[in-house]
C-alpha atoms as a PDB file:
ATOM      1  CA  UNK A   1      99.004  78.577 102.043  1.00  0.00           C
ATOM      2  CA  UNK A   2      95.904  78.437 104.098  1.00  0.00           C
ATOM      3  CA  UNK A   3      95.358  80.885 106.397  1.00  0.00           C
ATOM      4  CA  UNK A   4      92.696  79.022 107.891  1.00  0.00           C
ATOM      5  CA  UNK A   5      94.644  75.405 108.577  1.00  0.00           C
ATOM      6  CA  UNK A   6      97.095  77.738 110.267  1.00  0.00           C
ATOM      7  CA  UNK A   7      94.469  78.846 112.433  1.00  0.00           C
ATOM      8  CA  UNK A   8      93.162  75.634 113.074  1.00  0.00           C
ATOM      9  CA  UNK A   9      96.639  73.949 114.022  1.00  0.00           C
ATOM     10  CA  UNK A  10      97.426  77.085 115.818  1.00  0.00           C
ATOM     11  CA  UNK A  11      94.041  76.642 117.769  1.00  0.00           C
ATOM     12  CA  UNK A  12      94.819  72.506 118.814  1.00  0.00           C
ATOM     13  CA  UNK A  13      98.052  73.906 120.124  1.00  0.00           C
ATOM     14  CA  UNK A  14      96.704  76.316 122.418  1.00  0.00           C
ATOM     15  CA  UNK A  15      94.127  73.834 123.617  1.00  0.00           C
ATOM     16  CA  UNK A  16      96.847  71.392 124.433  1.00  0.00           C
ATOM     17  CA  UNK A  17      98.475  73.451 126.318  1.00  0.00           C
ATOM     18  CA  UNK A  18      95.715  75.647 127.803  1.00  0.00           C
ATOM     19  CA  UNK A  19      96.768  75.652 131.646  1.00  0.00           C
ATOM     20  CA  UNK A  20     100.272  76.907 131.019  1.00  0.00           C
ATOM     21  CA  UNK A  21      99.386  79.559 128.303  1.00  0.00           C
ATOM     22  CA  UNK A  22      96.005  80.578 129.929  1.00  0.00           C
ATOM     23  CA  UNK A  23      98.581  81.733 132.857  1.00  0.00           C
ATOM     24  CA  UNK A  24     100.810  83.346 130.325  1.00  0.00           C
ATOM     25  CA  UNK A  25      97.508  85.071 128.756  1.00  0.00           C
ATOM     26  CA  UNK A  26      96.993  86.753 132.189  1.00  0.00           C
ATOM     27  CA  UNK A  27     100.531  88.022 132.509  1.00  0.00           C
ATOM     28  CA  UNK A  28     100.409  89.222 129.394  1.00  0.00           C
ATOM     29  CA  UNK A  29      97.034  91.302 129.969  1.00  0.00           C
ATOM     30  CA  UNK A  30      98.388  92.665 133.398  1.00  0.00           C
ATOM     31  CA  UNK A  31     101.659  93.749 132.006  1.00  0.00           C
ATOM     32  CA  UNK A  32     100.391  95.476 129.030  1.00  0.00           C
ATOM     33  CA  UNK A  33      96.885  96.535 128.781  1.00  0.00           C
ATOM     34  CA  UNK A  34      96.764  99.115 131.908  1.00  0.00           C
ATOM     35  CA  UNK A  35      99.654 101.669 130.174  1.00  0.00           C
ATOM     36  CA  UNK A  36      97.104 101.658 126.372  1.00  0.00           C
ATOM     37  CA  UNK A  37      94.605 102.816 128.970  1.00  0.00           C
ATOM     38  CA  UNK A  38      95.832 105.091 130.436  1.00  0.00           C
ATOM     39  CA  UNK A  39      97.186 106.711 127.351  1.00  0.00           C
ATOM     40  CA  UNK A  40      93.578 106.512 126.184  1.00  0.00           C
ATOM     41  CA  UNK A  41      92.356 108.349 129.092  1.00  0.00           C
ATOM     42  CA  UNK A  42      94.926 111.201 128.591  1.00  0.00           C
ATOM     43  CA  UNK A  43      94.038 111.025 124.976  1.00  0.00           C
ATOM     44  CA  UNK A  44      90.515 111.602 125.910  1.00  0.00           C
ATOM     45  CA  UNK A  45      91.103 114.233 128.658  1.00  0.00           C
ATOM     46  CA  UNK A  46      93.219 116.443 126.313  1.00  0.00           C
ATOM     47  CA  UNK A  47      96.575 115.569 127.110  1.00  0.00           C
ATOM     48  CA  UNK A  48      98.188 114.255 123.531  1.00  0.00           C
ATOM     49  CA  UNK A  49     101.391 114.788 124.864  1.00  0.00           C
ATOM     50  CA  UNK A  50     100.862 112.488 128.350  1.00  0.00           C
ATOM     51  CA  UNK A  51      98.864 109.550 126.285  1.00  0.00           C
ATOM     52  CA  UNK A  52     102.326 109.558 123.569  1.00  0.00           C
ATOM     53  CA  UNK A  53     104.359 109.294 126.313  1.00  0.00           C
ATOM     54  CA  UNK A  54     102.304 106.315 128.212  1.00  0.00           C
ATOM     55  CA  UNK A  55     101.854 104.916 124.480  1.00  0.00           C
ATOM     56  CA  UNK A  56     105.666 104.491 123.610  1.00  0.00           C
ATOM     57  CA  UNK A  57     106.535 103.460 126.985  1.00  0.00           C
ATOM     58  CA  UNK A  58     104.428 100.656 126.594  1.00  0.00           C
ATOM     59  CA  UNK A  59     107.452  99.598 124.242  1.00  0.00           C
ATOM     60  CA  UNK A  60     108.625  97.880 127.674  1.00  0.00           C
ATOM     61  CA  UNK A  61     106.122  95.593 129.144  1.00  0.00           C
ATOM     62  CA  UNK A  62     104.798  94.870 125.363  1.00  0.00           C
ATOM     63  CA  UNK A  63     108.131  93.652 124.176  1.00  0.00           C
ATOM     64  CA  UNK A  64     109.376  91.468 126.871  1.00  0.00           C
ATOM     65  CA  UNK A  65     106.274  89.608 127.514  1.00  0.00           C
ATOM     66  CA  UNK A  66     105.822  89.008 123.978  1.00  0.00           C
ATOM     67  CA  UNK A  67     109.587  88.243 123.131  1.00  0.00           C
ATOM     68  CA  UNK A  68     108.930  85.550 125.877  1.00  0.00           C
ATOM     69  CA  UNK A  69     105.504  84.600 124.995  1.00  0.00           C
ATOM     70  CA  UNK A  70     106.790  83.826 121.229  1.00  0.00           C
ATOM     71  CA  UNK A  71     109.707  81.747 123.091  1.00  0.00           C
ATOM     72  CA  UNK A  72     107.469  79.451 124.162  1.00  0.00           C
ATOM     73  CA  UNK A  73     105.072  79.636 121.087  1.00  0.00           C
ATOM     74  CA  UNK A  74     108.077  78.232 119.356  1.00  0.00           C
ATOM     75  CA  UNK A  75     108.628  75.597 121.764  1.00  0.00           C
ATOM     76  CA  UNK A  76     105.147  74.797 121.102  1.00  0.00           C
ATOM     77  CA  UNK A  77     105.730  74.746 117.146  1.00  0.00           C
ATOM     78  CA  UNK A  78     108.838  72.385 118.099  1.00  0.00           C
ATOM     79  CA  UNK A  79     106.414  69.650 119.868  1.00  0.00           C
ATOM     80  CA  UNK A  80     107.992  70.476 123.068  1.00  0.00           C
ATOM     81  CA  UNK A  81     106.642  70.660 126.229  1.00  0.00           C
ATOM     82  CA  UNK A  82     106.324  74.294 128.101  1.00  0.00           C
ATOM     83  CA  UNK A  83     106.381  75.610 131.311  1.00  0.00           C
ATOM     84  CA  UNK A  84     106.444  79.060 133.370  1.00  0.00           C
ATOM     85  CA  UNK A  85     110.491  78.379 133.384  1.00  0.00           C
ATOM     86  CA  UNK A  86     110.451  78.991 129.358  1.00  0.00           C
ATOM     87  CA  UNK A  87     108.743  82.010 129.549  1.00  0.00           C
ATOM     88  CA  UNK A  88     111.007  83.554 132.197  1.00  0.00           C
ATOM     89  CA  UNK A  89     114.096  82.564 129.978  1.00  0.00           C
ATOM     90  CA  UNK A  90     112.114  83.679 126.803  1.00  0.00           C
ATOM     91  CA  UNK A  91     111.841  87.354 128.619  1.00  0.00           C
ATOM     92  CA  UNK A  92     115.392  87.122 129.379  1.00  0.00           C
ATOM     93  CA  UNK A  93     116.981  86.010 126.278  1.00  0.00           C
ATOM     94  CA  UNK A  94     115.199  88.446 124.145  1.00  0.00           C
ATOM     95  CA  UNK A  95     113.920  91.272 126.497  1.00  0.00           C
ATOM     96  CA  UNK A  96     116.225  94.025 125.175  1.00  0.00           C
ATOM     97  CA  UNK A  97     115.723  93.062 121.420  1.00  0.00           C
ATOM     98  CA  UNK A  98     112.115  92.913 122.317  1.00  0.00           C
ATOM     99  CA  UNK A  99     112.280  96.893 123.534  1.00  0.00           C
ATOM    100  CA  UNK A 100     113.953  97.933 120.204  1.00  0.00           C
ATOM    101  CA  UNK A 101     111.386  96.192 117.642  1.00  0.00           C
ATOM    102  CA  UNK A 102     108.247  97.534 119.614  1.00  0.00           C
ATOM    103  CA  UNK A 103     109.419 100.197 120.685  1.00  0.00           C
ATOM    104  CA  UNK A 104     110.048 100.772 117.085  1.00  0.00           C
ATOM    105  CA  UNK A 105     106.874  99.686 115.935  1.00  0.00           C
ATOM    106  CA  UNK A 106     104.663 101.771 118.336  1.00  0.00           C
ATOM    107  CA  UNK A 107     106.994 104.816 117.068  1.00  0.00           C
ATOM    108  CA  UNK A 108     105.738 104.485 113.514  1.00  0.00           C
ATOM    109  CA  UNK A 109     101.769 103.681 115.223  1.00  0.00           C
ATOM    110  CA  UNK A 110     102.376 106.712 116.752  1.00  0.00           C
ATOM    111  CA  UNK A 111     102.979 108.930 113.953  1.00  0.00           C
ATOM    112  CA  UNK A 112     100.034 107.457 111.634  1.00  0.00           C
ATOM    113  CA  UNK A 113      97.783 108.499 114.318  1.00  0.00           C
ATOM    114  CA  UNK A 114      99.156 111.928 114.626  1.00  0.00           C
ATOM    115  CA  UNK A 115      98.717 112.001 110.794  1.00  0.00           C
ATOM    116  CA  UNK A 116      95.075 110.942 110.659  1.00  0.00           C
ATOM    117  CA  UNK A 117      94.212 112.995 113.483  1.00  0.00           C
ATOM    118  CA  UNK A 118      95.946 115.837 111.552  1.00  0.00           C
ATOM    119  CA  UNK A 119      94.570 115.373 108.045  1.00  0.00           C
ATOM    120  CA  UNK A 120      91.213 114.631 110.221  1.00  0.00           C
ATOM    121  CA  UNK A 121      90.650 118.525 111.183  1.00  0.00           C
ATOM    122  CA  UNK A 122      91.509 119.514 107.533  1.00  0.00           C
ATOM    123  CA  UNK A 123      88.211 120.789 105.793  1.00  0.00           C
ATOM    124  CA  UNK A 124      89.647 120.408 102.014  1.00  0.00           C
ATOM    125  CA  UNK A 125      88.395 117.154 100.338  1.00  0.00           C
ATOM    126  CA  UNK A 126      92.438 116.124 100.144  1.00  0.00           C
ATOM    127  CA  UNK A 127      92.515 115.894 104.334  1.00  0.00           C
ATOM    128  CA  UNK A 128      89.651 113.020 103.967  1.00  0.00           C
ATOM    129  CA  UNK A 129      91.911 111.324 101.322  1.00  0.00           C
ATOM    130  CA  UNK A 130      94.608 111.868 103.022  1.00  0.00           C
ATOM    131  CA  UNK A 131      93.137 110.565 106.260  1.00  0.00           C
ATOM    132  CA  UNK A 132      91.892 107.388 104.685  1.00  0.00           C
ATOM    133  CA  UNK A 133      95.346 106.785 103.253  1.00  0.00           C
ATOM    134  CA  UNK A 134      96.647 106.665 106.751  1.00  0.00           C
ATOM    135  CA  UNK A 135      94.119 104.582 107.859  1.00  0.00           C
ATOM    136  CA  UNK A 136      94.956 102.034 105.544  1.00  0.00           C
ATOM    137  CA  UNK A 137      98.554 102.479 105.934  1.00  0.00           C
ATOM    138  CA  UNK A 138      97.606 101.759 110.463  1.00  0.00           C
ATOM    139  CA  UNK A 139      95.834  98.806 108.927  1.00  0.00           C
ATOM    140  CA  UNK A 140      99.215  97.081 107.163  1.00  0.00           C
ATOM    141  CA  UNK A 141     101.266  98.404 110.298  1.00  0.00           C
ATOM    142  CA  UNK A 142      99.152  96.978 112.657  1.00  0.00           C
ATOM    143  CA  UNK A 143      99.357  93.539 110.375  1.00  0.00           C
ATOM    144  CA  UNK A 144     103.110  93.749 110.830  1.00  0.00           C
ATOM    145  CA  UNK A 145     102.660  92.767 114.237  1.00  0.00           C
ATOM    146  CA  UNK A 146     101.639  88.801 112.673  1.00  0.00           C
ATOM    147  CA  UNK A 147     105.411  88.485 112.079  1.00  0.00           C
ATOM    148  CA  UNK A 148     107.535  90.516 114.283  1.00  0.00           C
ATOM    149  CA  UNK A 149     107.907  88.889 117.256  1.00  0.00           C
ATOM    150  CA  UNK A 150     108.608  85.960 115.223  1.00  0.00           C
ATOM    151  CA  UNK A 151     111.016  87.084 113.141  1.00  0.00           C
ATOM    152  CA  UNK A 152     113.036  88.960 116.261  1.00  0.00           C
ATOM    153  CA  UNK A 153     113.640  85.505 117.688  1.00  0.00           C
ATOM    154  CA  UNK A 154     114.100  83.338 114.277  1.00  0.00           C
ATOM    155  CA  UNK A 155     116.932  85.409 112.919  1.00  0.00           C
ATOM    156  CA  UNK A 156     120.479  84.399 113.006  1.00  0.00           C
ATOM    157  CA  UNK A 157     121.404  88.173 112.836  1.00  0.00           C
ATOM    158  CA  UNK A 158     119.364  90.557 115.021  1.00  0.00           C
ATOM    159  CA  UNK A 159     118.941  93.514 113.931  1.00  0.00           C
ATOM    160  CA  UNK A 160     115.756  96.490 114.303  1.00  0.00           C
ATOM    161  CA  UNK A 161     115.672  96.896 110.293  1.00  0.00           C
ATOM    162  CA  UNK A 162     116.461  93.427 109.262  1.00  0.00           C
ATOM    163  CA  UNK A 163     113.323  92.364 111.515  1.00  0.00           C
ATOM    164  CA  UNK A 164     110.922  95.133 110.077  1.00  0.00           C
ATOM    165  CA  UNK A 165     112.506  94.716 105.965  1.00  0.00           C
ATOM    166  CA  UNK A 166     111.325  90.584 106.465  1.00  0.00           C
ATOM    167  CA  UNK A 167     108.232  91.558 107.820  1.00  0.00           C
ATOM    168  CA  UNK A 168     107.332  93.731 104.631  1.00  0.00           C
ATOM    169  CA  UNK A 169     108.633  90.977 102.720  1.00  0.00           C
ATOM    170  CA  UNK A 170     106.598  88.621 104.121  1.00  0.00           C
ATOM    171  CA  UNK A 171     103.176  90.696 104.481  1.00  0.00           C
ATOM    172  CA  UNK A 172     103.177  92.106 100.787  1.00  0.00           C
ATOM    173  CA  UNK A 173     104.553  88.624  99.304  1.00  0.00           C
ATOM    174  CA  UNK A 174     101.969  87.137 100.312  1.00  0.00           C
ATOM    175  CA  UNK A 175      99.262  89.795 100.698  1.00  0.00           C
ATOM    176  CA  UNK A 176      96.054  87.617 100.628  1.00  0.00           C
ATOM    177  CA  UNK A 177      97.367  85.367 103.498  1.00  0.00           C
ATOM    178  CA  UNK A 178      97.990  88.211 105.808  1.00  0.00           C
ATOM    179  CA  UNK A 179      94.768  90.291 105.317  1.00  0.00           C
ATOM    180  CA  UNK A 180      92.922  86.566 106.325  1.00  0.00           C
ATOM    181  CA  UNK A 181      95.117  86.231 108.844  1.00  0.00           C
ATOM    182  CA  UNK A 182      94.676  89.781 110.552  1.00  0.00           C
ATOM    183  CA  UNK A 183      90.703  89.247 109.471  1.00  0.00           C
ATOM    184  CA  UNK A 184      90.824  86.015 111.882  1.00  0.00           C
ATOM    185  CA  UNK A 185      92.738  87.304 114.129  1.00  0.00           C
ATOM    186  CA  UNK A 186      90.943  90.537 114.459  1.00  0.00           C
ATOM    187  CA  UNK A 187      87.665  88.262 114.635  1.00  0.00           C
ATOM    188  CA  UNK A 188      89.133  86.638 117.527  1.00  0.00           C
ATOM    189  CA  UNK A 189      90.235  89.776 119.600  1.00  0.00           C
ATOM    190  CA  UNK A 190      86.885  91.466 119.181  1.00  0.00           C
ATOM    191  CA  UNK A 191      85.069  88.314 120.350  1.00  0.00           C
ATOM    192  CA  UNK A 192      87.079  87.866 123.275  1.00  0.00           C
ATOM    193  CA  UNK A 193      85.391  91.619 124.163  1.00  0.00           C
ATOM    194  CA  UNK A 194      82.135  90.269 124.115  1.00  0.00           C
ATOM    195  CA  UNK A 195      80.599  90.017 128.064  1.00  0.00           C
ATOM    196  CA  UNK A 196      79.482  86.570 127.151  1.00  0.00           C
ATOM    197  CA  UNK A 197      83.146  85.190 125.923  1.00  0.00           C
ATOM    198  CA  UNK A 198      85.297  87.653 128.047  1.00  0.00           C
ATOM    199  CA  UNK A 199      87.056  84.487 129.434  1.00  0.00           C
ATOM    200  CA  UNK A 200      88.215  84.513 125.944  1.00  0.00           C
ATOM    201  CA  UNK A 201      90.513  86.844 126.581  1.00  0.00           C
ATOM    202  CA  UNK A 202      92.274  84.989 128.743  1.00  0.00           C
ATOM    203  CA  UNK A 203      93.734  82.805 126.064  1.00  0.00           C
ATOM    204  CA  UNK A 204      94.162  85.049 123.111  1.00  0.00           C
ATOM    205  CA  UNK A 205      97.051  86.914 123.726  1.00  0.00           C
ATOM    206  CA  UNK A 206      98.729  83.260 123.837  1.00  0.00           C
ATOM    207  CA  UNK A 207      96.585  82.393 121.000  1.00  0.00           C
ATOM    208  CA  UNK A 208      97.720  85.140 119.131  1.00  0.00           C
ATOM    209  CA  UNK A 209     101.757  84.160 119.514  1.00  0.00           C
ATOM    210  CA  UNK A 210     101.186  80.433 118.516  1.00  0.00           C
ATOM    211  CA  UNK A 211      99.061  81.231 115.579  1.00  0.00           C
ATOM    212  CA  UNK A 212     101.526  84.277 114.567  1.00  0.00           C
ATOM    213  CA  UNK A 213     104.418  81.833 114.936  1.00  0.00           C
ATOM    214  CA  UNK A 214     102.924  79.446 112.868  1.00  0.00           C
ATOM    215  CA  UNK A 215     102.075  81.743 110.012  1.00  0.00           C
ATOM    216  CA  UNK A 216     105.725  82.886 109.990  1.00  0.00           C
ATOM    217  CA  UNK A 217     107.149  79.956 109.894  1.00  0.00           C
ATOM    218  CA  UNK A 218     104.636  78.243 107.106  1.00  0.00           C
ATOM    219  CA  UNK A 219     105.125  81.615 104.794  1.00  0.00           C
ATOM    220  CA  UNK A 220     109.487  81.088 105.088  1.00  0.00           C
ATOM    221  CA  UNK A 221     108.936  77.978 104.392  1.00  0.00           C
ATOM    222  CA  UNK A 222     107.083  78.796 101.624  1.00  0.00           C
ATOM    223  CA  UNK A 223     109.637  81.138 100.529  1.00  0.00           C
ATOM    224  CA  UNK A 224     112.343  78.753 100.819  1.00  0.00           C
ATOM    225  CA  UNK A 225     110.503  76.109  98.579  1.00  0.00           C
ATOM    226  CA  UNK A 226     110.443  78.172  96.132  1.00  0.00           C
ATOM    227  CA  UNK A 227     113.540  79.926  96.051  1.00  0.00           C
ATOM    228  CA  UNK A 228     114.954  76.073  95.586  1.00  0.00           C
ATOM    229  CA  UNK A 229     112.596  75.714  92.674  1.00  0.00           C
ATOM    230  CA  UNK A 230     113.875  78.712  90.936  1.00  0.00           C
ATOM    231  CA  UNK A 231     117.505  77.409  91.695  1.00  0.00           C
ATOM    232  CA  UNK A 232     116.540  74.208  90.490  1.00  0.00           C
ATOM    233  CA  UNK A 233     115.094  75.342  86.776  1.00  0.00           C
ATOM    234  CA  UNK A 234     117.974  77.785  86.563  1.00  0.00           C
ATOM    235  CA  UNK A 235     120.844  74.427  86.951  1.00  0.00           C
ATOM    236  CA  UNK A 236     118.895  72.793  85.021  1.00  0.00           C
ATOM    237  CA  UNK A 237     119.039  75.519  82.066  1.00  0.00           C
ATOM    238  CA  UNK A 238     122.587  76.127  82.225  1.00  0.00           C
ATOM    239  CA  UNK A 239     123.034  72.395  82.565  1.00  0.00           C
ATOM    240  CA  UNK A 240     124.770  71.514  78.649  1.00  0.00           C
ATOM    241  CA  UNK A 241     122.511  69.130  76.359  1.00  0.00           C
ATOM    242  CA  UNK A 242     124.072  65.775  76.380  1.00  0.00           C
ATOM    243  CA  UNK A 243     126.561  65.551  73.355  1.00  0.00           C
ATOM    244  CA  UNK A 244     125.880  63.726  70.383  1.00  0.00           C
ATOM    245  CA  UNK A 245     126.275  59.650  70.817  1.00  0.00           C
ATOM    246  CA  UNK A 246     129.097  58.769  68.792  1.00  0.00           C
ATOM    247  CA  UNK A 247     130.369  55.575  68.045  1.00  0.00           C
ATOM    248  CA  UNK A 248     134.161  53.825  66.671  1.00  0.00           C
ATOM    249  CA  UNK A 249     134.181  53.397  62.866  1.00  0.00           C
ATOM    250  CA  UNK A 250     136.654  51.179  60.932  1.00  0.00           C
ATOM    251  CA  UNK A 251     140.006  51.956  62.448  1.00  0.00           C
ATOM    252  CA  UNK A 252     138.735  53.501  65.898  1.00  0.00           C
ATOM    253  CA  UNK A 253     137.738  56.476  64.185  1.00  0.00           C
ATOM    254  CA  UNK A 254     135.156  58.295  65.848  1.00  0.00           C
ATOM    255  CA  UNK A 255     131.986  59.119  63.972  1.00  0.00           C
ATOM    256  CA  UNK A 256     128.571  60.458  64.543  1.00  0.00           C
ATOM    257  CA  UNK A 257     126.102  57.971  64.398  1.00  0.00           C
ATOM    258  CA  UNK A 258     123.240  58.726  61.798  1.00  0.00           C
END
């Protein structure tokens, strides 16, 4: 459970395939970045009610180019080779699913921010704890986002709730492996803002699908192994002692041997 090897397999598997995803990467950024900004602006301007609009219907572009990016990042996973063609059928497969579990995810983003910037105008020292509570609470949200798109393509049985339960399940189990994780990854995004690295951002959003991919699949694994090792000890406890050797005495009577 190394957050960094995942990283660092995550990483050679962009590289390998850096034409193909740096292609997806720009997709990605045209599809989804210009609605965030423009809710941003409104947010700025003094229209809340404009930038929540722009911000859930981001829920559209966001989840079928990542539903389709995380297609492919599982092809990747798979050691199979990827093309444009994958992505396409990645977006069409799991486009509508895609809408549901973002759109359900930027709900819940949406009301933490309306909550800190609530508590925020509060002068009584419970808004500041209140506000920092929220904060923290955007911070494991925003972490969810490591194992949704996974998760909305892995499971046998789609569902919005199913998807979001198995993320919690998965962030909290293992708590120390998603705050590296979302460190690294968070690392990554901020450097690919840098002037001198902004070709960087190019490849990240790809980046970002392998490696969450990867850390999905490595912590149900995980969770698998161990569920058969608890499986295992509990057979083996209810498994009877082995009986007493016995052996024939004089007229093949049966007695215990001392």
């Amino acid at each position: 459970m190394n957050p960094f090897r995942v990283f660092w397999r995550s990483a050679r598997d962009t590289f390998d395939e850096l034409l193909v995803l740096a292609l997806l990467g720009i997709v990605w950024l045209v599809a989804v970045v210009p609605l965030p900004a423009l809710a941003a602006g409104f947010a700025l301007g003094g229209a809340p009610y404009g930038a929540i609009a722009l911000l859930l219907l981001t829920a559209l572009p966001l989840g079928a180019v990542s539903c389709g990016m995380t297609a492919v990042a599982q092809r990747i996973h798979e050691g199979r080779t990827v093309s444009w063609g994958d992505f396409v059928a990645g977006v069409r497969r799991y486009y509508r699913f895609g809408w549901l579990v973002y759109g359900a995810w930027l709900a819940g983003l949406v009301v933490i921010i309306v909550n800190i910037g609530f508590y925020a105008q509060m002068q009584a020292p419970a808004g500041g704890y209140l506000v920092i509570l929220f904060v923290y609470l955007m911070v494991a949200w925003v972490g969810l986002l490591i194992y949704l798109g996974p998760l909305a393509i892995l499971q046998q049985r789609p569902g919005v709730r199913l998807v979001f339960r198995n993320a919690l399940v998965l962030s909290f189990g293992r708590p120390f492996f998603t705050i590296m994780t979302q460190v690294l990854m968070s690392v990554i995004v901020m450097l690919s803002l840098w002037p001198p690295l902004l070709l960087l951002l190019l490849i990240t959003p790809p980046l970002l699908a392998v490696w969450g991919f990867r850390a999905t699949v490595t912590l149900i694994a995980e969770a698998e192994a161990r569920r058969e090792a608890a499986a295992a000890e509990e057979r083996a406890a209810a498994t009877p002692a082995n009986p007493t050797a016995t052996e024939k005495g004089r007229g093949g009577q049966i007695r215990p041997r001392e």
